[in-house]
C-alpha atoms as a PDB file:
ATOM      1  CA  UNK A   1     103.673  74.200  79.885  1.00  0.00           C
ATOM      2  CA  UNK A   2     107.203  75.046  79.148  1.00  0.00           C
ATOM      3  CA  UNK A   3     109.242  74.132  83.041  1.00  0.00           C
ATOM      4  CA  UNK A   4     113.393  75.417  82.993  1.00  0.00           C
ATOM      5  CA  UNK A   5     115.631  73.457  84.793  1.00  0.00           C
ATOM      6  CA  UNK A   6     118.679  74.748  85.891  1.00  0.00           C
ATOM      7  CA  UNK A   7     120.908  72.453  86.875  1.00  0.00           C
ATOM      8  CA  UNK A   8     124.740  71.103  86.592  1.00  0.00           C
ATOM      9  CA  UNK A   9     124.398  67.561  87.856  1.00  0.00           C
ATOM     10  CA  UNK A  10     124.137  65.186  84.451  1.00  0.00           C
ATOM     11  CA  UNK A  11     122.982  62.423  86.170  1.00  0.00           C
ATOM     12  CA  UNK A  12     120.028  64.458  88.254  1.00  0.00           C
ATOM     13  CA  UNK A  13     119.703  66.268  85.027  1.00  0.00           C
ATOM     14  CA  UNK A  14     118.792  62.926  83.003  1.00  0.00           C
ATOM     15  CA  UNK A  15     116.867  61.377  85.836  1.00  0.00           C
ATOM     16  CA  UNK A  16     114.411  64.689  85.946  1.00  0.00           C
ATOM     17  CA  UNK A  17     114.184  64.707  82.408  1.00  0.00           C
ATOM     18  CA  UNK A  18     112.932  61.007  82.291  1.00  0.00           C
ATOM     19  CA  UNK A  19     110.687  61.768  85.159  1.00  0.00           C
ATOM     20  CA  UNK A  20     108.617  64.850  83.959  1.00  0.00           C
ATOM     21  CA  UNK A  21     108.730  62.759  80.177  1.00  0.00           C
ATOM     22  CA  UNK A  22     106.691  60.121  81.947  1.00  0.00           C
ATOM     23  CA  UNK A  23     104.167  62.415  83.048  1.00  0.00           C
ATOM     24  CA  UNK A  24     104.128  64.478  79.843  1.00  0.00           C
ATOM     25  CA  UNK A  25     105.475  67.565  81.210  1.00  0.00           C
ATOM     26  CA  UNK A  26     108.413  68.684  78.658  1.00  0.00           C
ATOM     27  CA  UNK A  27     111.510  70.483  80.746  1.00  0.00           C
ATOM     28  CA  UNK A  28     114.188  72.398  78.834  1.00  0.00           C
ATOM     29  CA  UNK A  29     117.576  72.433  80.493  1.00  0.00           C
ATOM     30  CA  UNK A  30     120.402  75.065  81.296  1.00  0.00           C
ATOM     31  CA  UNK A  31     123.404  73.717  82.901  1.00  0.00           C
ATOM     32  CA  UNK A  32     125.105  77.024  84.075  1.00  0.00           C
ATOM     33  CA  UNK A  33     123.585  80.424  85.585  1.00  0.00           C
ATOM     34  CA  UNK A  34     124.517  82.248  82.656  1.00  0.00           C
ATOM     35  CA  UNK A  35     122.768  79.826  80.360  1.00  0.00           C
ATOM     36  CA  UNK A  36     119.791  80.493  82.457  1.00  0.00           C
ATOM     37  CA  UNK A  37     119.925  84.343  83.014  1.00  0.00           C
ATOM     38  CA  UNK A  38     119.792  84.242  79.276  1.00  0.00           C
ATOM     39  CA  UNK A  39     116.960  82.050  78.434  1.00  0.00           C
ATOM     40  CA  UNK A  40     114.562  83.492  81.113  1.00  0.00           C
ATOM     41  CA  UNK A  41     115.713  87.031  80.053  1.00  0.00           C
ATOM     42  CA  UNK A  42     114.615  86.109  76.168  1.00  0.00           C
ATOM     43  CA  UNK A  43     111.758  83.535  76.552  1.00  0.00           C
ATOM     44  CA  UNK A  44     108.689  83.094  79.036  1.00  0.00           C
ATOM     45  CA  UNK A  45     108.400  79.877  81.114  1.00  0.00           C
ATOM     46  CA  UNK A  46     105.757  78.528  83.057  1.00  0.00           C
ATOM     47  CA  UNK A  47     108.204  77.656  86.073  1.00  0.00           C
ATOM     48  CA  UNK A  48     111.973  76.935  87.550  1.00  0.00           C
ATOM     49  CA  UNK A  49     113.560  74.715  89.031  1.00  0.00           C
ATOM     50  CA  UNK A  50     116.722  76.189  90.511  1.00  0.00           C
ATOM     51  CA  UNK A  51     119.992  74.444  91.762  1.00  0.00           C
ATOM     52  CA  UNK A  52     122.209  77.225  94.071  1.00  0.00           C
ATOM     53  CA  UNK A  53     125.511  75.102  93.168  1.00  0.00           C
ATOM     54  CA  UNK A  54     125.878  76.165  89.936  1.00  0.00           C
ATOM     55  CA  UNK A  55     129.398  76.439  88.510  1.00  0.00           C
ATOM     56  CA  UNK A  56     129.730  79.749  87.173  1.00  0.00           C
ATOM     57  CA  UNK A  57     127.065  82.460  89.393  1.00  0.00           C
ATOM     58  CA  UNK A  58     125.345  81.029  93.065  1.00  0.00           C
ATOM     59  CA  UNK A  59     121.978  80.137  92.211  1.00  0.00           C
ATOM     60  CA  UNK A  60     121.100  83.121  94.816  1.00  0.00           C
ATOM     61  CA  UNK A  61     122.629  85.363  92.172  1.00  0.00           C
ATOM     62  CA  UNK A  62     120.380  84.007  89.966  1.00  0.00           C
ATOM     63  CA  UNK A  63     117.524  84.337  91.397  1.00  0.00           C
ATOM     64  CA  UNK A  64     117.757  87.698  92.101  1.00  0.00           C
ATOM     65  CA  UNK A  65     118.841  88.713  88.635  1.00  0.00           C
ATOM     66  CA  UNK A  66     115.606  87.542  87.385  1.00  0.00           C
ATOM     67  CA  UNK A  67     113.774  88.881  89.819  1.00  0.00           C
ATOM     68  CA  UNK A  68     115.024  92.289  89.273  1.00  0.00           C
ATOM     69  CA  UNK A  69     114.792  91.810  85.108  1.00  0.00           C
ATOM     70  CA  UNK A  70     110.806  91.150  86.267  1.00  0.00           C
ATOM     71  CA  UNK A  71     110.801  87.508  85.331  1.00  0.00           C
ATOM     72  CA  UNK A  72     107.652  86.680  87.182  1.00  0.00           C
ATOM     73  CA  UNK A  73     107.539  82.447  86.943  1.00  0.00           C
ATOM     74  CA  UNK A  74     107.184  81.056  90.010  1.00  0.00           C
ATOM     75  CA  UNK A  75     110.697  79.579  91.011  1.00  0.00           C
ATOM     76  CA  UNK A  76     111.067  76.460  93.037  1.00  0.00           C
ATOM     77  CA  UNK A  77     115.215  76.117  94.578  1.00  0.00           C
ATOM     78  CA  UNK A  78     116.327  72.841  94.775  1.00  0.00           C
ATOM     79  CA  UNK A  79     119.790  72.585  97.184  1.00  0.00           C
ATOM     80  CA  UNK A  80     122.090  70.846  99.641  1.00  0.00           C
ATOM     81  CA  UNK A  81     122.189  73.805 101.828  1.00  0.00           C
ATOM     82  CA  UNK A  82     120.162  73.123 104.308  1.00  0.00           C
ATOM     83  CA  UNK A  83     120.460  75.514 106.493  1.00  0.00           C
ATOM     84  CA  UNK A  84     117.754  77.369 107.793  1.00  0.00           C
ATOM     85  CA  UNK A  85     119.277  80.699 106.853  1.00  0.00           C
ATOM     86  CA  UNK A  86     119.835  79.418 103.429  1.00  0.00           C
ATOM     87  CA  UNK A  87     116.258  78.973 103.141  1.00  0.00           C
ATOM     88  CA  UNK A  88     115.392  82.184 104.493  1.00  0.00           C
ATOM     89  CA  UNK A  89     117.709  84.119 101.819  1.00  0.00           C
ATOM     90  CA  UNK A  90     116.406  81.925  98.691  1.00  0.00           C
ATOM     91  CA  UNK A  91     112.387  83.447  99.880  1.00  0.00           C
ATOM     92  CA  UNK A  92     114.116  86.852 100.804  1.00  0.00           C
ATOM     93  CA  UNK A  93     115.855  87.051  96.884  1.00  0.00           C
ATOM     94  CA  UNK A  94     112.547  85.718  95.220  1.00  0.00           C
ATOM     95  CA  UNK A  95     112.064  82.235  95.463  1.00  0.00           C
ATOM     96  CA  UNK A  96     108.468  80.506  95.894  1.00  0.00           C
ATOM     97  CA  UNK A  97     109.452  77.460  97.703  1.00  0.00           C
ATOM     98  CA  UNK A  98     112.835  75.386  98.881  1.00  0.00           C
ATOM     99  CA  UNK A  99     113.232  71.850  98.515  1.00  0.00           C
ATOM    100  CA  UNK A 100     116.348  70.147 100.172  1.00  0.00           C
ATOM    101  CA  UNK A 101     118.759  67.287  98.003  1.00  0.00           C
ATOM    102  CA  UNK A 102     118.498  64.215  98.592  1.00  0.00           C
ATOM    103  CA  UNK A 103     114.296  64.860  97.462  1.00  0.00           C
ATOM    104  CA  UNK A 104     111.928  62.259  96.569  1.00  0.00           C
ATOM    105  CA  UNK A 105     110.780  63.037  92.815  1.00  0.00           C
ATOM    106  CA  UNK A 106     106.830  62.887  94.112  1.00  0.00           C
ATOM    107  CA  UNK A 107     107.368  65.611  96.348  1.00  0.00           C
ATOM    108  CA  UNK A 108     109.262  67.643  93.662  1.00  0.00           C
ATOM    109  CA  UNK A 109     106.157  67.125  91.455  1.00  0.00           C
ATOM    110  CA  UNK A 110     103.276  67.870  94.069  1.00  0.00           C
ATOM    111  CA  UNK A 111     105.537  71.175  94.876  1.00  0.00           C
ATOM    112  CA  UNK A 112     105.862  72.543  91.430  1.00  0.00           C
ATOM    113  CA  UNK A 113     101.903  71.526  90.918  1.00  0.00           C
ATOM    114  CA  UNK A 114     100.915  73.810  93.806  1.00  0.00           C
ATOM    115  CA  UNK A 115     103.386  76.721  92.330  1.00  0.00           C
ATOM    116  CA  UNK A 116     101.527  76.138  88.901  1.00  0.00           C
ATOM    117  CA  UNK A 117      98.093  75.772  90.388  1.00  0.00           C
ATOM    118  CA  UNK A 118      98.656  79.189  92.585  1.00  0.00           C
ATOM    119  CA  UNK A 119     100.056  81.266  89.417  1.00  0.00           C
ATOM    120  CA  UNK A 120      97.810  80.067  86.738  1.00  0.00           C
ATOM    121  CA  UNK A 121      94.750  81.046  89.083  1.00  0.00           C
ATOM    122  CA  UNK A 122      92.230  84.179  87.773  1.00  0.00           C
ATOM    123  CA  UNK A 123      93.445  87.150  89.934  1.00  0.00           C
ATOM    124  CA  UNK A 124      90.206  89.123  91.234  1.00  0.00           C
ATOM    125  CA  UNK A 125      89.534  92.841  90.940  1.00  0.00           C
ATOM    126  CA  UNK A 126      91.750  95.181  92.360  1.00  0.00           C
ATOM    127  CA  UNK A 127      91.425  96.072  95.612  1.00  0.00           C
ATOM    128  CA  UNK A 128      92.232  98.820  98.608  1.00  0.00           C
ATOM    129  CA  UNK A 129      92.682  99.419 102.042  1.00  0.00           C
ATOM    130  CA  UNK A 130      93.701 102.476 103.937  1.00  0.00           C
ATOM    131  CA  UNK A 131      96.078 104.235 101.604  1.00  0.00           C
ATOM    132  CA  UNK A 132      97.260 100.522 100.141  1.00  0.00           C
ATOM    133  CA  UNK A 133      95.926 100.311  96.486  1.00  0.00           C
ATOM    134  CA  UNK A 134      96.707  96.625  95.072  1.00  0.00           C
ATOM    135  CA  UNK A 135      96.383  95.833  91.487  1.00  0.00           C
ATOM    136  CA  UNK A 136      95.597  92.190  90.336  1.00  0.00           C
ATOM    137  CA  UNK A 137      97.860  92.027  87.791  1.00  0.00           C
ATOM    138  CA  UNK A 138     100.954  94.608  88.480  1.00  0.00           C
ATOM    139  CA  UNK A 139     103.832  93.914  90.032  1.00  0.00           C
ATOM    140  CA  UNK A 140     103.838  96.583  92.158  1.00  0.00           C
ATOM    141  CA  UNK A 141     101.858  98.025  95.140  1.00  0.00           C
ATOM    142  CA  UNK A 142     100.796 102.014  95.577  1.00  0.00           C
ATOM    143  CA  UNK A 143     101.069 103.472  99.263  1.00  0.00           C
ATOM    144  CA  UNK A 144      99.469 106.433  98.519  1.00  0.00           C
ATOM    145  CA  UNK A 145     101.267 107.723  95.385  1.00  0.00           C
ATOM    146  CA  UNK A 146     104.253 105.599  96.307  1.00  0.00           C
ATOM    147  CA  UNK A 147     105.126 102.814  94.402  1.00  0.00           C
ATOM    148  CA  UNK A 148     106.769  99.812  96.082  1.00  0.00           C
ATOM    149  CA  UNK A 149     107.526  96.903  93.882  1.00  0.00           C
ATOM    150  CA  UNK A 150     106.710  93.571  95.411  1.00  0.00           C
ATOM    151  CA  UNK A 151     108.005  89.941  93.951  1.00  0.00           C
ATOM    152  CA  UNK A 152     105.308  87.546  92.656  1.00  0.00           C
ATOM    153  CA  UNK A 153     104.458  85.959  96.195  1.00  0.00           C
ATOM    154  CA  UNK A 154     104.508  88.818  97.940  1.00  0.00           C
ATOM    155  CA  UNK A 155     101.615  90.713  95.592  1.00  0.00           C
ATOM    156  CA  UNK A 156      99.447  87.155  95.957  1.00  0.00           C
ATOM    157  CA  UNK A 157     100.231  87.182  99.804  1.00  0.00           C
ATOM    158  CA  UNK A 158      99.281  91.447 100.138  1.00  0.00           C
ATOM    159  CA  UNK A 159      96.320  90.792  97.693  1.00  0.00           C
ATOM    160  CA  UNK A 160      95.116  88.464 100.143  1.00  0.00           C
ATOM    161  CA  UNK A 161      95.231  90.021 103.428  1.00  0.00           C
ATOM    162  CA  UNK A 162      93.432  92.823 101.477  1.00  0.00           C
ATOM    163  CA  UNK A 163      90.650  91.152 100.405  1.00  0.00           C
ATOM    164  CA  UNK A 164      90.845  89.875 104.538  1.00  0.00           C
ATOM    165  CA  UNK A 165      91.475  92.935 105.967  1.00  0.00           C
ATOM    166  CA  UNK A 166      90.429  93.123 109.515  1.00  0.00           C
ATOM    167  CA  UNK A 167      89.766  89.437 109.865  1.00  0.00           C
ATOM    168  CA  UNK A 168      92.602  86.991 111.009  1.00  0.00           C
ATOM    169  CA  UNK A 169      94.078  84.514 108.761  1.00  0.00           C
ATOM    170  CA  UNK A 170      95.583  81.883 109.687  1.00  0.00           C
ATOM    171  CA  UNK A 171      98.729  80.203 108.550  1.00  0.00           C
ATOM    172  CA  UNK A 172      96.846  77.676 107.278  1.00  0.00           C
ATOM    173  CA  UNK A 173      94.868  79.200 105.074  1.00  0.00           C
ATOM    174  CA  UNK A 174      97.922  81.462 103.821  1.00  0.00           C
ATOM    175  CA  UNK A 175      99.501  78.326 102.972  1.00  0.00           C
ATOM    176  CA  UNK A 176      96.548  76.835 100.970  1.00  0.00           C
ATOM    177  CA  UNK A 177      95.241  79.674  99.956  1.00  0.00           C
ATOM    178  CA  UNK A 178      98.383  81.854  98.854  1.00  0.00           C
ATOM    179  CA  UNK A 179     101.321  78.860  98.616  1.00  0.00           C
ATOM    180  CA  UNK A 180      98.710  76.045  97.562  1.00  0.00           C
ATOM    181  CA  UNK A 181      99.640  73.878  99.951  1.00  0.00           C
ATOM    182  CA  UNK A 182      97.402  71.168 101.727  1.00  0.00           C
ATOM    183  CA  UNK A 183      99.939  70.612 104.470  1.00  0.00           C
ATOM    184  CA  UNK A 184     102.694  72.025 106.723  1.00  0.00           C
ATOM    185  CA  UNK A 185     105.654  71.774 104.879  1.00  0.00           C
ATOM    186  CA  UNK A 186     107.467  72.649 108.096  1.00  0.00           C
ATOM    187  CA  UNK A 187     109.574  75.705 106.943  1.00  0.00           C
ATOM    188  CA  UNK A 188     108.868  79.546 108.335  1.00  0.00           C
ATOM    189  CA  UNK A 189     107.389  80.705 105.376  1.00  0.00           C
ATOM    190  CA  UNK A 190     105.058  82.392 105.882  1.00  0.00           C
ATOM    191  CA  UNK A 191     106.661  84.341 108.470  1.00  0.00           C
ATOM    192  CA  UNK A 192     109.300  84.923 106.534  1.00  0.00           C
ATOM    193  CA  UNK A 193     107.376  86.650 103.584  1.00  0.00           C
ATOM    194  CA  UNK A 194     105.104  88.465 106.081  1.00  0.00           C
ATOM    195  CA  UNK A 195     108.469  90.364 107.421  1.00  0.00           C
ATOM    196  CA  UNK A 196     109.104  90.952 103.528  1.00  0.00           C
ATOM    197  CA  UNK A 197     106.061  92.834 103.658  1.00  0.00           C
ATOM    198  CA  UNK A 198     106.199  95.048 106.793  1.00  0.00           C
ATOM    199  CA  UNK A 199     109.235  96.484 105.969  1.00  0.00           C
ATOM    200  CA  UNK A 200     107.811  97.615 102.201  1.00  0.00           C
ATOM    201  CA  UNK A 201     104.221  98.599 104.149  1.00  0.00           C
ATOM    202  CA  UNK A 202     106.303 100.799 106.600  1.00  0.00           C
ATOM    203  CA  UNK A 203     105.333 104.764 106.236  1.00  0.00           C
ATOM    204  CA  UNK A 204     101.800 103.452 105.371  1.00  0.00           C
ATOM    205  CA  UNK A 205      98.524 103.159 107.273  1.00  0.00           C
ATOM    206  CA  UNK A 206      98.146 100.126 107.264  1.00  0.00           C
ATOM    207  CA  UNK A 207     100.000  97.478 109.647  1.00  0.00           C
ATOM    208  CA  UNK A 208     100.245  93.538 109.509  1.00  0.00           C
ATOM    209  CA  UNK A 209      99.421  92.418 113.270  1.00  0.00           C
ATOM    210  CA  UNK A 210     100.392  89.047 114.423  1.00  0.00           C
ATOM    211  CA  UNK A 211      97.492  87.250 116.440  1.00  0.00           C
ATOM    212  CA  UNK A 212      99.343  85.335 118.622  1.00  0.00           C
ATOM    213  CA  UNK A 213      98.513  81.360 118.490  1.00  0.00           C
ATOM    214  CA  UNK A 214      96.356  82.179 115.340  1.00  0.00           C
ATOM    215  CA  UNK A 215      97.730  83.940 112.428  1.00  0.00           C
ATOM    216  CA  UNK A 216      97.807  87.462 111.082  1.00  0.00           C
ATOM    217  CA  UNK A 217      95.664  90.617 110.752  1.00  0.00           C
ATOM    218  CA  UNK A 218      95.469  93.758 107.902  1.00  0.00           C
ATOM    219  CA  UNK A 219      94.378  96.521 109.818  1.00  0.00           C
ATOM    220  CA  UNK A 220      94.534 100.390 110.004  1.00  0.00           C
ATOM    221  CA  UNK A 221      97.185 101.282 112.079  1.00  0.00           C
ATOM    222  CA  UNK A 222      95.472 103.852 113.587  1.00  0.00           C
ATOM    223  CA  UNK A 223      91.879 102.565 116.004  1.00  0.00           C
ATOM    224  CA  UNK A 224      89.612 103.482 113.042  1.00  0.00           C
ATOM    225  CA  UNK A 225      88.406 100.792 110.960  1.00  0.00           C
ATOM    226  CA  UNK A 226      87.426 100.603 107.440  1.00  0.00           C
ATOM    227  CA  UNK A 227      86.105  97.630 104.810  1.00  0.00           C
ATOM    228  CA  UNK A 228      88.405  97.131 101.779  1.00  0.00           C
ATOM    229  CA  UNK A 229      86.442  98.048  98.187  1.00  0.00           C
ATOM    230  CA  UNK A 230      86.405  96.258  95.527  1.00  0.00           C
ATOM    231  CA  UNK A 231      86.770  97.621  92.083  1.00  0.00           C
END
């Protein structure tokens, strides 16, 4: 397991360090955003941990330079802001989950488990439905012979309404199931990624339906029906 924290603070920095050494996870640090950009950009890692007050490039700048160079770990923002709109941009520029400062290092722990837990999973066949072809392990989703390119929790969130499609699934299940969590963890999202998705599924045939007081639906967006294959 190789984890890469990113991080300024030399006290946090030392604390973490001492923390994932008792539990025999070894953690590799970069204290700026350029020291970052160029470790992800040269080496694989298992998982981030991302501060957003770095002191050279916002940790939002960050992010979405690796997403765009296709680094693929799961990354888990750690931050002061805690605003809900700060939150909301961190998932919109790539990020799996948020976790505020001041953080209890138990939480931090059972968080970055879950991200581990949902990436290291086997990825099933690939599947389709309407015009939507999904492939287990590209980054990428066809609508018809469009190619829309989708971040890491997007594809597992699209993969699984797929293999859903036409039943409803709750939020719930999307956040055991897809963000491997046991619990609320009281944020939006799931409704956040879900509006990530209809805007890259519009000019398909395929829509994402909210069930109101219950969850969300893959369906045709015309009144026919159809059963997604499995190849």
């Amino acid at each position: 397991m190789a984890i890469l924290l990113v991080e300024d603070n030399a006290r946090l920095c030392a604390s973490l360090t001492r923390g994932f050494g008792e539990l025999d996870i070894p953690i590799e640090v970069a204290n700026t955003g350029r020291q970052a950009l160029d470790r992800l950009l040269k080496h694989t890692c298992d998982a981030v941990i991302l501060d957003l007050g770095l002191p050279d490039i916002d940790g939002l700048d960050v992010l979405m330079a690796a997403r765009e160079a296709n680094v693929l770990a799961p990354v888990l923002v750690l931050s002061a802001r805690d605003a809900v709109d700060q939150r909301v941009l961190a998932l919109d520029r790539g990020a799996d989950d948020f976790l505020i400062k001041p953080f209890v290092f138990a939480e931090l722990v059972a968080r970055l488990r879950a991200l581990l837990r949902r990436s290291g999973l086997p990825r099933s066949a690939s599947v389709r439905f309407g015009d939507l072809s999904v492939d287990a392990d590209a980054p990428r989703v066809l609508i018809g012979e469009r190619s829309v390119s989708l971040s890491p929790r997007e594809h597992a969130l699209l993969q699984y309404f797929v293999q859903q499609a036409g039943h409803v699934a709750t939020r719930s299940e999307i956040l055991s199931t897809v963000f491997g969590y046991n619990f609320d963890p009281k944020t939006n999202v799931v409704d956040v990624h879900v509006a990530h998705l209809r805007r890259k599924l519009q000019g398909s045939s395929v829509q994402l339906e909210t069930v109101r007081g219950r969850g969300y639906r893959l369906q045709l967006a015309a009144a026919a029906t159809s059963e997604p294959k499995h190849d």
